[in-house]
C-alpha atoms as a PDB file:
ATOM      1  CA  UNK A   1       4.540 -37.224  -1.105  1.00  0.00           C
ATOM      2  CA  UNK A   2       4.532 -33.978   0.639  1.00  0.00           C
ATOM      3  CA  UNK A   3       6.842 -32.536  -1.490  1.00  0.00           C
ATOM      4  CA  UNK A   4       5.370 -33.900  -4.665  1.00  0.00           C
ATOM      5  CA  UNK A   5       2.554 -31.978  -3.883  1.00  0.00           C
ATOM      6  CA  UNK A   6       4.229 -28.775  -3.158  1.00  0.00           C
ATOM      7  CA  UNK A   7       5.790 -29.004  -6.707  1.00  0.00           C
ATOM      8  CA  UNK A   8       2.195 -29.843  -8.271  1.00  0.00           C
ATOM      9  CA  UNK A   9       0.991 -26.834  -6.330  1.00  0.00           C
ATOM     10  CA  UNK A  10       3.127 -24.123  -7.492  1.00  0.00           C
ATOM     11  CA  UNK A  11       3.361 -25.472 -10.905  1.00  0.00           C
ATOM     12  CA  UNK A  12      -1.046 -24.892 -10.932  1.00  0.00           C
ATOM     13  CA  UNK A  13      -0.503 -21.746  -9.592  1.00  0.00           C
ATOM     14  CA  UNK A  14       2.178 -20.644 -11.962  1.00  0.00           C
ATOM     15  CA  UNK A  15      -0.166 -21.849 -14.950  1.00  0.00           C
ATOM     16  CA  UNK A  16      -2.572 -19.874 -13.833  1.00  0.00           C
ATOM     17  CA  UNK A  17      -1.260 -16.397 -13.536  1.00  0.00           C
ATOM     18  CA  UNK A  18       0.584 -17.351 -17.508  1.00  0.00           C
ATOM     19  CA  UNK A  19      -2.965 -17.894 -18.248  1.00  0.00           C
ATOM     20  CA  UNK A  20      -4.664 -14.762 -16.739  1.00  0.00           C
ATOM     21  CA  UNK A  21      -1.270 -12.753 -18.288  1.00  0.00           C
ATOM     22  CA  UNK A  22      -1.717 -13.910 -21.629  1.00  0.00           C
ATOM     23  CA  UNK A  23      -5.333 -13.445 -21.621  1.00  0.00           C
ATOM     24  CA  UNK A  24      -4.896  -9.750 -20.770  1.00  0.00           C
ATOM     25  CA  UNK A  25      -1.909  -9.430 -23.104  1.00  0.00           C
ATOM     26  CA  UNK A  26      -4.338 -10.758 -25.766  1.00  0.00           C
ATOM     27  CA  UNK A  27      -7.105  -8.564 -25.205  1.00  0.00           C
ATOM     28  CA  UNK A  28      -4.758  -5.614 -25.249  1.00  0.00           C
ATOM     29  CA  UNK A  29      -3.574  -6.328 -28.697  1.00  0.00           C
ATOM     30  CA  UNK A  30      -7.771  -7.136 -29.523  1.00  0.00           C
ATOM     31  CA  UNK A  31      -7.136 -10.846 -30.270  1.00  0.00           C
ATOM     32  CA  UNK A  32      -9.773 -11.717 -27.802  1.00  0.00           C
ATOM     33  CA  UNK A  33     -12.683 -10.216 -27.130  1.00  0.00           C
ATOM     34  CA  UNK A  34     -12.231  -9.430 -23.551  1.00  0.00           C
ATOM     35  CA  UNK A  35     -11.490  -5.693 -21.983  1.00  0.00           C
ATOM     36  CA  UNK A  36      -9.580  -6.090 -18.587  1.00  0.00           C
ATOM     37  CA  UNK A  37     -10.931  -3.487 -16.383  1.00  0.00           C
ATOM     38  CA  UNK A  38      -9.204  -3.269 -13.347  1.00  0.00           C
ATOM     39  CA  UNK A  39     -12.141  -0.923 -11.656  1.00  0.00           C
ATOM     40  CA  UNK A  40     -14.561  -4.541 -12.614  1.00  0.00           C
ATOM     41  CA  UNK A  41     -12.029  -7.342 -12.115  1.00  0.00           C
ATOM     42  CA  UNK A  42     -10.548  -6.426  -9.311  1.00  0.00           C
ATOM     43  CA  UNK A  43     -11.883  -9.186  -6.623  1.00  0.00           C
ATOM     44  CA  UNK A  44     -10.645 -11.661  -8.686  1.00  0.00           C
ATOM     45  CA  UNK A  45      -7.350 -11.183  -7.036  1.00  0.00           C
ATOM     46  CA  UNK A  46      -9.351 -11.281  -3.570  1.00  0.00           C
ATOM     47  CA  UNK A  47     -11.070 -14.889  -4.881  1.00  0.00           C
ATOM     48  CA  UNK A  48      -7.328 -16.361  -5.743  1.00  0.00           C
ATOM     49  CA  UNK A  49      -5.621 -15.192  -2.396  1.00  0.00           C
ATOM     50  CA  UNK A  50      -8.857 -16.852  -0.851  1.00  0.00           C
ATOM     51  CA  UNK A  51      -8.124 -20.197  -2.790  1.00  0.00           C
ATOM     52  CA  UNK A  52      -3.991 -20.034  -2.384  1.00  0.00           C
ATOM     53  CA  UNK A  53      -5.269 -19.610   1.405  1.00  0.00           C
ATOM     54  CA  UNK A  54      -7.536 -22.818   1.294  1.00  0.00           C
ATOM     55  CA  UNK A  55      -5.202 -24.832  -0.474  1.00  0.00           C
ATOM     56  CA  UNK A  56      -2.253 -24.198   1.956  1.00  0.00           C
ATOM     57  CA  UNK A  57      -4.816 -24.687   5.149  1.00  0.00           C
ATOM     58  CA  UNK A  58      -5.809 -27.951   3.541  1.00  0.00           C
ATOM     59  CA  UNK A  59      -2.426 -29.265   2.727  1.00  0.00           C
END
């Protein structure tokens, strides 16, 4: 069970970075209307470390 959820784990976390990539990849190329701006999204990086931090302390 342990490692099932290991394997569940790094498969959410790998979805999520795609996702955040392709979002920025698609608001470079002005599909979406979303500027990345790493001077205002910067703690985001800060929130997911937090999260990564509480999932492995709570596992």
């Amino acid at each position: 069970m342990n490692d099932a959820r290991r394997i569940v784990k790094r498969i959410f976390w790998a979805l999520l970075w795609i996702g955040a990539g392709a979002l920025i990849l698609l608001a470079n190329y002005g599909l979406v209307p979303y500027q990345f701006s790493f001077h205002r999204d910067w703690p985001v990086a800060l929130v997911l470390v937090g999260i990564s931090k509480l999932i492995d302390a709570i596992g």
